[in-house]
N, C-alpha and C. Protein backbone atom coordinates (compact mmCIF):
# COMPACT_ATOMS: atom_id res chain seq x y z
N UNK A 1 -6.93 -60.89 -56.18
CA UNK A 1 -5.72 -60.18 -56.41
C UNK A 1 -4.64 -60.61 -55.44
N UNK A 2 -5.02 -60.55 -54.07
CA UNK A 2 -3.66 -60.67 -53.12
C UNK A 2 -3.82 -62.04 -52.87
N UNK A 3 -3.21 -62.78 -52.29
CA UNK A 3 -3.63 -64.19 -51.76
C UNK A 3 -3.00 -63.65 -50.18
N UNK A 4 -3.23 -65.00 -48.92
CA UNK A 4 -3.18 -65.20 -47.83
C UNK A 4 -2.23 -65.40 -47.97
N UNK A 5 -1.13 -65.39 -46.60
CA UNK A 5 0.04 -65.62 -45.96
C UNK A 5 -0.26 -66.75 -45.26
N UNK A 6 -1.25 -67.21 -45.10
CA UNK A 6 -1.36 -68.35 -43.92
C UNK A 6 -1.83 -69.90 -45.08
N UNK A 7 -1.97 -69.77 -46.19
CA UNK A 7 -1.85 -71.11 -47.06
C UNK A 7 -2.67 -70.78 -47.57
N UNK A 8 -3.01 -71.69 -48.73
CA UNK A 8 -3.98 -71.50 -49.73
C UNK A 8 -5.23 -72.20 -49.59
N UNK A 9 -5.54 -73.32 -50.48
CA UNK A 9 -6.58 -73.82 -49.88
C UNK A 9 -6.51 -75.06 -48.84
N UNK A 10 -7.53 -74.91 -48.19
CA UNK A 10 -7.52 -75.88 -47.02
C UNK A 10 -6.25 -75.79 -46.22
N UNK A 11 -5.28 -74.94 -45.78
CA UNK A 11 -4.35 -75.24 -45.28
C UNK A 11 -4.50 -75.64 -43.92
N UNK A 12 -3.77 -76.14 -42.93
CA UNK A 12 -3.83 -76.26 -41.46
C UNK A 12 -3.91 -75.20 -40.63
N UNK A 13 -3.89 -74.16 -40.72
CA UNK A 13 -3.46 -72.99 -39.94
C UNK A 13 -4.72 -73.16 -39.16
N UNK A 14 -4.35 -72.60 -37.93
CA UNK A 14 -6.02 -72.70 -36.99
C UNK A 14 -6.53 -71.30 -37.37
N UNK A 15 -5.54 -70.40 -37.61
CA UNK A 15 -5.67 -68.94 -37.54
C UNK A 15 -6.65 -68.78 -38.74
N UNK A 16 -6.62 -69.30 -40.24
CA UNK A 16 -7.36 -69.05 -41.24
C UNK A 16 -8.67 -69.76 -41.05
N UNK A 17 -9.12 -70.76 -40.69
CA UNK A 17 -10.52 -71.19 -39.49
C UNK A 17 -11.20 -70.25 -38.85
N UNK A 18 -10.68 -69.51 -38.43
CA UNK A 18 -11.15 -68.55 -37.50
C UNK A 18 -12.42 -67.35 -37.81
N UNK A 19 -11.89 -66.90 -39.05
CA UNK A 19 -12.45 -65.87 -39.33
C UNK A 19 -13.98 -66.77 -40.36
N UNK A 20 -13.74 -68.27 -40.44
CA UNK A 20 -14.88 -68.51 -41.30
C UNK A 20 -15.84 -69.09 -40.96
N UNK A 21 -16.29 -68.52 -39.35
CA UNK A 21 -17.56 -69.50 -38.68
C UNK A 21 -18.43 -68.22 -39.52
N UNK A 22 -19.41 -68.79 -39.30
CA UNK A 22 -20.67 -68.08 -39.85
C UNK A 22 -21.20 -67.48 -38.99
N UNK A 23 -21.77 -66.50 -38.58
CA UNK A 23 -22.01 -65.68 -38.06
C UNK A 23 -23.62 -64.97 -38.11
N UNK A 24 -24.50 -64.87 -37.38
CA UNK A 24 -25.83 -64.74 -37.02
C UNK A 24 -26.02 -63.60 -38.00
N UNK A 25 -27.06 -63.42 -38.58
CA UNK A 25 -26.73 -62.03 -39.11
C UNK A 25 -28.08 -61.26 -38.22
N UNK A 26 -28.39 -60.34 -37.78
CA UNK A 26 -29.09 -59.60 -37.08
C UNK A 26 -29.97 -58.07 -37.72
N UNK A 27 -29.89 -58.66 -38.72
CA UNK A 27 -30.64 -57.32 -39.73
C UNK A 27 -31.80 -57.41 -39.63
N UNK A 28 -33.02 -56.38 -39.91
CA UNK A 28 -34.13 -56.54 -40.05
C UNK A 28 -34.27 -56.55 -41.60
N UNK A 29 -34.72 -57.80 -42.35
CA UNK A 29 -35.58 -57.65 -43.61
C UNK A 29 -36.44 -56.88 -43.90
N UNK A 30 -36.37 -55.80 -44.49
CA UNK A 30 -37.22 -54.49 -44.60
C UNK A 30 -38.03 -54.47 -45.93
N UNK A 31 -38.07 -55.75 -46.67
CA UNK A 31 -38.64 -56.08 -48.14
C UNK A 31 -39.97 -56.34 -47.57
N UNK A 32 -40.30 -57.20 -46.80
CA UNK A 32 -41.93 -57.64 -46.49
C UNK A 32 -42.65 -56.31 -45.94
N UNK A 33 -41.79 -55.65 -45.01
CA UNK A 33 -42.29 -54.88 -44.57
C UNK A 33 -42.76 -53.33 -45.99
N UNK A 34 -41.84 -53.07 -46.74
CA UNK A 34 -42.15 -52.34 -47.60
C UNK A 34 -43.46 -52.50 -48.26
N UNK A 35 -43.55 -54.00 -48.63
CA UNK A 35 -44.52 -54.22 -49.67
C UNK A 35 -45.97 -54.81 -48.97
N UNK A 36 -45.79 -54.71 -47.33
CA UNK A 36 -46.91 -54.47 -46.31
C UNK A 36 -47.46 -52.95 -46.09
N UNK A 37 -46.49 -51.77 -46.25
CA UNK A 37 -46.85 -50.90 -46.34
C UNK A 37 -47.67 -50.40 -48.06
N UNK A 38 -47.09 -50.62 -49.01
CA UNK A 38 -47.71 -50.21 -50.32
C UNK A 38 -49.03 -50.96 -50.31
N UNK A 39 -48.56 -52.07 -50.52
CA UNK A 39 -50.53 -52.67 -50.28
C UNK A 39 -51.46 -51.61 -49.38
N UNK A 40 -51.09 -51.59 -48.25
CA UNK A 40 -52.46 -50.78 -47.40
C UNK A 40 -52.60 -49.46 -48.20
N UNK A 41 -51.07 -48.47 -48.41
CA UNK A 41 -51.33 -47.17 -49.58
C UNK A 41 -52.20 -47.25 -50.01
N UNK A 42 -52.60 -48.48 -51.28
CA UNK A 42 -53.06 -48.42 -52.26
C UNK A 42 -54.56 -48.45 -51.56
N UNK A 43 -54.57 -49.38 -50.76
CA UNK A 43 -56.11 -50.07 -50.09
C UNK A 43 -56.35 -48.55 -50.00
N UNK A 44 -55.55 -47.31 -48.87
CA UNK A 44 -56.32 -46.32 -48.50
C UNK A 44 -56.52 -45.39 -49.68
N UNK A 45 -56.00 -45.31 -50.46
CA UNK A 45 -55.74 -44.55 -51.71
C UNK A 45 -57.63 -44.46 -52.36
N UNK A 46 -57.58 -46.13 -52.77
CA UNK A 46 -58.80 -46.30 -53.27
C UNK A 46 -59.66 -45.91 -52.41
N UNK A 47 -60.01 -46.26 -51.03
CA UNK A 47 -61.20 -46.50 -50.44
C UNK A 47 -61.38 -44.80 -49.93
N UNK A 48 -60.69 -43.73 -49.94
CA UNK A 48 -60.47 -42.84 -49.11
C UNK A 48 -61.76 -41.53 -49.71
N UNK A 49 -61.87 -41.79 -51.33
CA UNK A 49 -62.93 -41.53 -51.92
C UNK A 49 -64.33 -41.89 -51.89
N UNK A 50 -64.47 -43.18 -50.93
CA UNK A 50 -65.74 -43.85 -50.83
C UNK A 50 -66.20 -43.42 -49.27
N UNK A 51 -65.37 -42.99 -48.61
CA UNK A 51 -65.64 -42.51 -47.36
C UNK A 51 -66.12 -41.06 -46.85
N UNK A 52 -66.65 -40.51 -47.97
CA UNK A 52 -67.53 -38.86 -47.60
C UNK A 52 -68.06 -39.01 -46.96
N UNK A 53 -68.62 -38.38 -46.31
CA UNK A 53 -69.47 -38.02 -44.76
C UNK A 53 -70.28 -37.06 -45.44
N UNK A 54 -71.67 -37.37 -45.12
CA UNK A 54 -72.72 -36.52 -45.46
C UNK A 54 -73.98 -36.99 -45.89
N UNK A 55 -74.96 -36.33 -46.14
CA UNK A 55 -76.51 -36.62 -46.33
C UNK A 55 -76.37 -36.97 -47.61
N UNK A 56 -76.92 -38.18 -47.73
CA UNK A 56 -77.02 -38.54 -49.25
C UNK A 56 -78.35 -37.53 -50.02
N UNK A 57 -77.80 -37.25 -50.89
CA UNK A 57 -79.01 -35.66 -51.51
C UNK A 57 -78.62 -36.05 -53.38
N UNK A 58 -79.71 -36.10 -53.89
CA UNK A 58 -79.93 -36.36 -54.93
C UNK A 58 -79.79 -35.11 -56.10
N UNK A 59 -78.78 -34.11 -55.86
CA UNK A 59 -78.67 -32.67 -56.81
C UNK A 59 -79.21 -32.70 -57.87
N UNK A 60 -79.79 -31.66 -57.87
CA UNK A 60 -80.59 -31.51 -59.16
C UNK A 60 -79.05 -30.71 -60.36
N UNK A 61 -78.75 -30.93 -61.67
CA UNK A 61 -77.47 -30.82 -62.26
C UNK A 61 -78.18 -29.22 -63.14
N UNK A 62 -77.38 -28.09 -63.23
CA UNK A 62 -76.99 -27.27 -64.00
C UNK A 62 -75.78 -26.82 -65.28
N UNK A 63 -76.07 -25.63 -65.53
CA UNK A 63 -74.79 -25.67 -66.06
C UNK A 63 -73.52 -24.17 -65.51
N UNK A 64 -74.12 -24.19 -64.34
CA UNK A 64 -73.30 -23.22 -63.35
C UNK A 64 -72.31 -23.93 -63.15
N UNK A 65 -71.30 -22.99 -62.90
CA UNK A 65 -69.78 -23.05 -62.93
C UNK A 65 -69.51 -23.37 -61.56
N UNK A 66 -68.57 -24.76 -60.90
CA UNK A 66 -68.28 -24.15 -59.41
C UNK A 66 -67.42 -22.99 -58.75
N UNK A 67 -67.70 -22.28 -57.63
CA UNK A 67 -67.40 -21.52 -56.68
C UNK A 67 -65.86 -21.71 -56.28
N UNK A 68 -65.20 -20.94 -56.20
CA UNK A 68 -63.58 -21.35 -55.69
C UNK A 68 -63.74 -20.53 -53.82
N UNK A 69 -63.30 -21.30 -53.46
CA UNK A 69 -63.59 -21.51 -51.91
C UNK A 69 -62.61 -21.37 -51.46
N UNK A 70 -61.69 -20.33 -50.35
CA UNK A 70 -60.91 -20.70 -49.19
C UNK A 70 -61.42 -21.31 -48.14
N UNK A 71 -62.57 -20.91 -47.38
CA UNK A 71 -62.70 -21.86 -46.13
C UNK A 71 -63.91 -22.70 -46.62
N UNK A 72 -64.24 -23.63 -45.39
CA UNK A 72 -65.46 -24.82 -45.73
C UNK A 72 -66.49 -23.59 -45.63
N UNK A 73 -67.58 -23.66 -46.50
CA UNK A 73 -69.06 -23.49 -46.00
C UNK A 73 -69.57 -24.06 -44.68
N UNK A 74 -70.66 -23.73 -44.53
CA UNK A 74 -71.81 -24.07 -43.93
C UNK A 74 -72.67 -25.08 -44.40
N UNK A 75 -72.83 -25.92 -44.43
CA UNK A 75 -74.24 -26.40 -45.57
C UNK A 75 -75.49 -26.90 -44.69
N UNK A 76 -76.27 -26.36 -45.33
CA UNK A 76 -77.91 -27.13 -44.81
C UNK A 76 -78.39 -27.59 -45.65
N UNK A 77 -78.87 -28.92 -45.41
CA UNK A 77 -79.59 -29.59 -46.67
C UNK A 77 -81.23 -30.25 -46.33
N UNK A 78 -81.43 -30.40 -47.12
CA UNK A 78 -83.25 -30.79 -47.45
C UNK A 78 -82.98 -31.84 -47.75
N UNK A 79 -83.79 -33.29 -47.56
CA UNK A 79 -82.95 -34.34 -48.01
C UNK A 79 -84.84 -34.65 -48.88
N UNK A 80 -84.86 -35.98 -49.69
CA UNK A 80 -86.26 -35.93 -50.38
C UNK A 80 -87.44 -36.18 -49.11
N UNK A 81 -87.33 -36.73 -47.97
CA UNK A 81 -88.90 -36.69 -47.06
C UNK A 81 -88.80 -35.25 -46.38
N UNK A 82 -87.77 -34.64 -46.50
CA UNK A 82 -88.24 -33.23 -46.06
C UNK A 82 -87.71 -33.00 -44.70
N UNK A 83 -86.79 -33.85 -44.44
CA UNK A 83 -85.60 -33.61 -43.11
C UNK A 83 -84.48 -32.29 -43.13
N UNK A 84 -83.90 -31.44 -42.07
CA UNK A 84 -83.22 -30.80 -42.64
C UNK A 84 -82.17 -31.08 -41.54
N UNK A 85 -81.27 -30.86 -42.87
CA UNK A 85 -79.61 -31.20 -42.06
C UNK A 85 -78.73 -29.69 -41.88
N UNK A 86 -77.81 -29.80 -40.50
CA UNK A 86 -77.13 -28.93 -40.42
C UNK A 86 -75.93 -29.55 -40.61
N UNK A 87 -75.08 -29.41 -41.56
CA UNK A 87 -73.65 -29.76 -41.76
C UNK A 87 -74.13 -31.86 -41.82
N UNK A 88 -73.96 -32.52 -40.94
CA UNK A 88 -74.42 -34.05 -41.21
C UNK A 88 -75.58 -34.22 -40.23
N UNK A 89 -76.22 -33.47 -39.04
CA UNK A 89 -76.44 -33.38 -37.92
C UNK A 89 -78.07 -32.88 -38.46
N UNK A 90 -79.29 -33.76 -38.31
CA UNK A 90 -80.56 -33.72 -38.45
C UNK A 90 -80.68 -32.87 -37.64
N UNK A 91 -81.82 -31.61 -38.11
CA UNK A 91 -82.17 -30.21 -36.84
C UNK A 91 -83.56 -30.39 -37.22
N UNK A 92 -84.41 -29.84 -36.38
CA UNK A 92 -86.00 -29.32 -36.72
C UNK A 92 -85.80 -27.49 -37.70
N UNK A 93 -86.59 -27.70 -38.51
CA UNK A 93 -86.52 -26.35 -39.55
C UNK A 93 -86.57 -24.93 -38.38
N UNK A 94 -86.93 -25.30 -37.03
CA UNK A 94 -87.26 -24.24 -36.37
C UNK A 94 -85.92 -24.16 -35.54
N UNK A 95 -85.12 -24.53 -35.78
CA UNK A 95 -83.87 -24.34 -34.96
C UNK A 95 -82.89 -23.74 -35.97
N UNK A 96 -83.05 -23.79 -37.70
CA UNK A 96 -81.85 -23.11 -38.48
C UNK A 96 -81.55 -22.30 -37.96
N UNK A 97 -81.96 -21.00 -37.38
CA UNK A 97 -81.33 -19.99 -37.71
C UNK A 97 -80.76 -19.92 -36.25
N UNK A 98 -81.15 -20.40 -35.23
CA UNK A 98 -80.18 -20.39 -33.43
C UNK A 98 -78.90 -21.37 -34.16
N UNK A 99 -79.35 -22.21 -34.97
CA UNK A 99 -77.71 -22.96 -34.74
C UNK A 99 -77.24 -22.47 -35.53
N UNK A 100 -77.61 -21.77 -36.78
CA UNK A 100 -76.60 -21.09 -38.14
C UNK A 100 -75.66 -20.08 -36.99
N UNK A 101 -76.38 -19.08 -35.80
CA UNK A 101 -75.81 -18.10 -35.67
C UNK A 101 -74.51 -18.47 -34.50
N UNK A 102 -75.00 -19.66 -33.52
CA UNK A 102 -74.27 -20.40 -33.16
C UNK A 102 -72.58 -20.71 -33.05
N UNK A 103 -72.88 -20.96 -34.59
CA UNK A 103 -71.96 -22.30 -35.34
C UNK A 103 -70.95 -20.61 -36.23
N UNK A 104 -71.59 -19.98 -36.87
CA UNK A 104 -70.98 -18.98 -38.00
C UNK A 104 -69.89 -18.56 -37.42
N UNK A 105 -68.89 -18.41 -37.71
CA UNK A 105 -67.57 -17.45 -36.93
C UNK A 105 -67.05 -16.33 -37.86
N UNK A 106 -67.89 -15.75 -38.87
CA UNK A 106 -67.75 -14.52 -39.35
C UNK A 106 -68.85 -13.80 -39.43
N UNK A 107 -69.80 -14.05 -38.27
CA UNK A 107 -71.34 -13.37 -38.26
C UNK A 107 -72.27 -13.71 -39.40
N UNK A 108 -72.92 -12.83 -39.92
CA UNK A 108 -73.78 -12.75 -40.96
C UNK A 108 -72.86 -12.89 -42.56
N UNK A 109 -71.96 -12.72 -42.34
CA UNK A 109 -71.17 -12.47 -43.72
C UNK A 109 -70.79 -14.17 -43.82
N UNK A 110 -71.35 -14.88 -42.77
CA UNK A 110 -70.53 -16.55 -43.04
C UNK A 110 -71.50 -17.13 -44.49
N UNK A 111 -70.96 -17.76 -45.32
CA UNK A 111 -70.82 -18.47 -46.29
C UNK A 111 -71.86 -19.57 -46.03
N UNK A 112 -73.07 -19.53 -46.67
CA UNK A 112 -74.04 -21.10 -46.30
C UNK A 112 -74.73 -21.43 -47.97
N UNK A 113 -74.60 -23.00 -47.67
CA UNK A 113 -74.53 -23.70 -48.79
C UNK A 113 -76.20 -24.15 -48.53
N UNK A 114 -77.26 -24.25 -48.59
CA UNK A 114 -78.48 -24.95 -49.02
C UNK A 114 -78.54 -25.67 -50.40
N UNK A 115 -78.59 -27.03 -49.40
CA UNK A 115 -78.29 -28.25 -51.16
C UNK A 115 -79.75 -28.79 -50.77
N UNK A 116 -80.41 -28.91 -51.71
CA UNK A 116 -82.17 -29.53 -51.65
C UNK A 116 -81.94 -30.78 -52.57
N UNK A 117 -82.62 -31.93 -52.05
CA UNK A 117 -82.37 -32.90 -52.68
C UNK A 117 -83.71 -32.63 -54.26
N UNK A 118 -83.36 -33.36 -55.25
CA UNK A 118 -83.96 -33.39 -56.48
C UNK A 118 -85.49 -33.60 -56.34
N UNK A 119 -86.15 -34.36 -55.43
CA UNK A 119 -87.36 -34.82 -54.79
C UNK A 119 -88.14 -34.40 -53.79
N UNK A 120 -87.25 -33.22 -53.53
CA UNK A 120 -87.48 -32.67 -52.26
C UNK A 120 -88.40 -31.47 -52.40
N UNK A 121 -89.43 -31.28 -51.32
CA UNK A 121 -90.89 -30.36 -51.81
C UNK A 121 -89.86 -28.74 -52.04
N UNK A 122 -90.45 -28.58 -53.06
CA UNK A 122 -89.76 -27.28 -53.18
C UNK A 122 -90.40 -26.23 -51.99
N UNK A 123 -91.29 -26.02 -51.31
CA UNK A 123 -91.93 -25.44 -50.40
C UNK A 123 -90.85 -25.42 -49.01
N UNK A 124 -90.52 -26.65 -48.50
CA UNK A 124 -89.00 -26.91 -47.00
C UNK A 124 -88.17 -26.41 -47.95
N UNK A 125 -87.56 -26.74 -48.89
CA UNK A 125 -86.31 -25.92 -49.23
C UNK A 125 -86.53 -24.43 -49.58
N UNK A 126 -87.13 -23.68 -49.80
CA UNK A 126 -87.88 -22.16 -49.70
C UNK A 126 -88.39 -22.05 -48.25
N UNK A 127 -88.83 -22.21 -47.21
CA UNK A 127 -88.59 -21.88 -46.04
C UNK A 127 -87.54 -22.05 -45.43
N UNK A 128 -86.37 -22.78 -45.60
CA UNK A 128 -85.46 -22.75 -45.21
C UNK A 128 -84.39 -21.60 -46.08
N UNK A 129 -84.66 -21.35 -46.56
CA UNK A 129 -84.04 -19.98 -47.19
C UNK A 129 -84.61 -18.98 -47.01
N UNK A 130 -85.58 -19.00 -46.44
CA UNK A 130 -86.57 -17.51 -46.40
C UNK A 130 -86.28 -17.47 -45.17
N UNK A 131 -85.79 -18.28 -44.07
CA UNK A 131 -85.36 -18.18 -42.72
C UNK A 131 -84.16 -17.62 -42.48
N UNK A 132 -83.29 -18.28 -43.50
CA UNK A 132 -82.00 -18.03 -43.20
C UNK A 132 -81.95 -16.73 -43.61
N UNK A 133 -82.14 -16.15 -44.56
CA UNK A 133 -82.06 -14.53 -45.52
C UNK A 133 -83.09 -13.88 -44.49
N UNK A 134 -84.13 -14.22 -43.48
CA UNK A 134 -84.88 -12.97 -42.88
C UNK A 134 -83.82 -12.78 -41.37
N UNK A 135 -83.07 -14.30 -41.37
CA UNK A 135 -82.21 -14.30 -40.01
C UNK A 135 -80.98 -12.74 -40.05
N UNK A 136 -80.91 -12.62 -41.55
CA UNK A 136 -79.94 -11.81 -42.11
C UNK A 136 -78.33 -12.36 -42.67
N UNK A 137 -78.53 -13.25 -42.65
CA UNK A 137 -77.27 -14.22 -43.60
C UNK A 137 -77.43 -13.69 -45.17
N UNK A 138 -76.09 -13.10 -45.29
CA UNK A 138 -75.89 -12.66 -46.58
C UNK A 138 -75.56 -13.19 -47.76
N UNK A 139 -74.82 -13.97 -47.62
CA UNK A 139 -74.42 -15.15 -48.80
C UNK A 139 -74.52 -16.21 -48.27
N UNK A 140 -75.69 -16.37 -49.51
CA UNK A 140 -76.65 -17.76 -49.28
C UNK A 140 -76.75 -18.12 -51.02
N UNK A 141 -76.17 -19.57 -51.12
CA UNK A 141 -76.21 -20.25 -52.62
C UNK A 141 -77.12 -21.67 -52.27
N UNK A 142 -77.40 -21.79 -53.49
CA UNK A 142 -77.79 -23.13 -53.60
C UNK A 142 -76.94 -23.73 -54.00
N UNK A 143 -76.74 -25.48 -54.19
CA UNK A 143 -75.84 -26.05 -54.56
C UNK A 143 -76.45 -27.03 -55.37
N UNK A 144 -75.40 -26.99 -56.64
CA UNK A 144 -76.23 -27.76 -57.72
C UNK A 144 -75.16 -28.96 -57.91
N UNK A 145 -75.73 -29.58 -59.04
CA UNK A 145 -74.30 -31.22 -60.03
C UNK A 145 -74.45 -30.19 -61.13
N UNK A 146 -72.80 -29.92 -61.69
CA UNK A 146 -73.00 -29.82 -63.01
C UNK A 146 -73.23 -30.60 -64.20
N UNK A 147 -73.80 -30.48 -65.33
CA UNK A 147 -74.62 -31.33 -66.12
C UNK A 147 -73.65 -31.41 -66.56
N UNK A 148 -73.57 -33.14 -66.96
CA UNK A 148 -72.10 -34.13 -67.35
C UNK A 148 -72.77 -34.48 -69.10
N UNK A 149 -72.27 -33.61 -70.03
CA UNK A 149 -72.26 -34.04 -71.46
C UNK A 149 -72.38 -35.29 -71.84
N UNK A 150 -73.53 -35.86 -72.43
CA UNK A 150 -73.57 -37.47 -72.97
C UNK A 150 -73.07 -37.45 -74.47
């Protein structure tokens, strides 16, 4: 729209020179970096599901409904050689009920999950419930898989 006062093209002026050195530019490129961040997203996205913590336990599947939960349970589990777990933490069957009472922070009324693996002697998973219920723990479930329709 406007043209220069100091000539058109190429003129002599030193003054119109001046303004056309090139100049460093000092920005950070924030494109690599974006698409360095989405890659890992995705990496943690996927993998973040493969990372549970816990006794691998073979559930035996029902057709019970799950439990709607505000806080975590407790869980003790039976695994199939007949080990028992407190939360991820291997105990001897003769220690459930010192560490249930321990660990509980609503007394006897705390919430405990006993998951028995599918293989597992039904005899350890029934003493470990007959311990916990004579300890006086009130709500006590088992934990099942619900049965997935073929």
């Amino acid at each position: 729209m406007g043209m220069s006062a100091q000539g058109g093209r190429g003129g002599g002026s030193r003054r119109g020179r001046r303004g056309s050195h090139k100049r460093l530019l000092s920005e950070i490129n924030v494109t690599p970096f974006v698409d360095v961040m989405l890659v890992l997203l995705i990496i943690f996205m996927v993998a973040a599901p493969m990372m549970t913590v816990g006794v691998p336990i073979d559930l035996p599947e029902t057709e019970a409904k799950a439990l709607n939960s505000e806080t975590q349970p407790i869980t003790v589990s039976v695994n199939s050689s007949g080990q028992v777990f407190l939360q991820e933490t291997e105990i001897a069957i003769d220690e459930v009920v010192a560490k249930l009472e321990a660990i509980s922070t609503t007394g006897y009324n705390e919430r405990i999950y006993v998951r028995g693996d599918t293989n597992a002697d039904y005899g350890t998973v029934m003493k470990v419930m007959a311990r916990i219920s004579a300890a006086g723990f009130k709500n006590l479930g088992l934990v099942t898989l619900q049965e997935q329709d073929s």
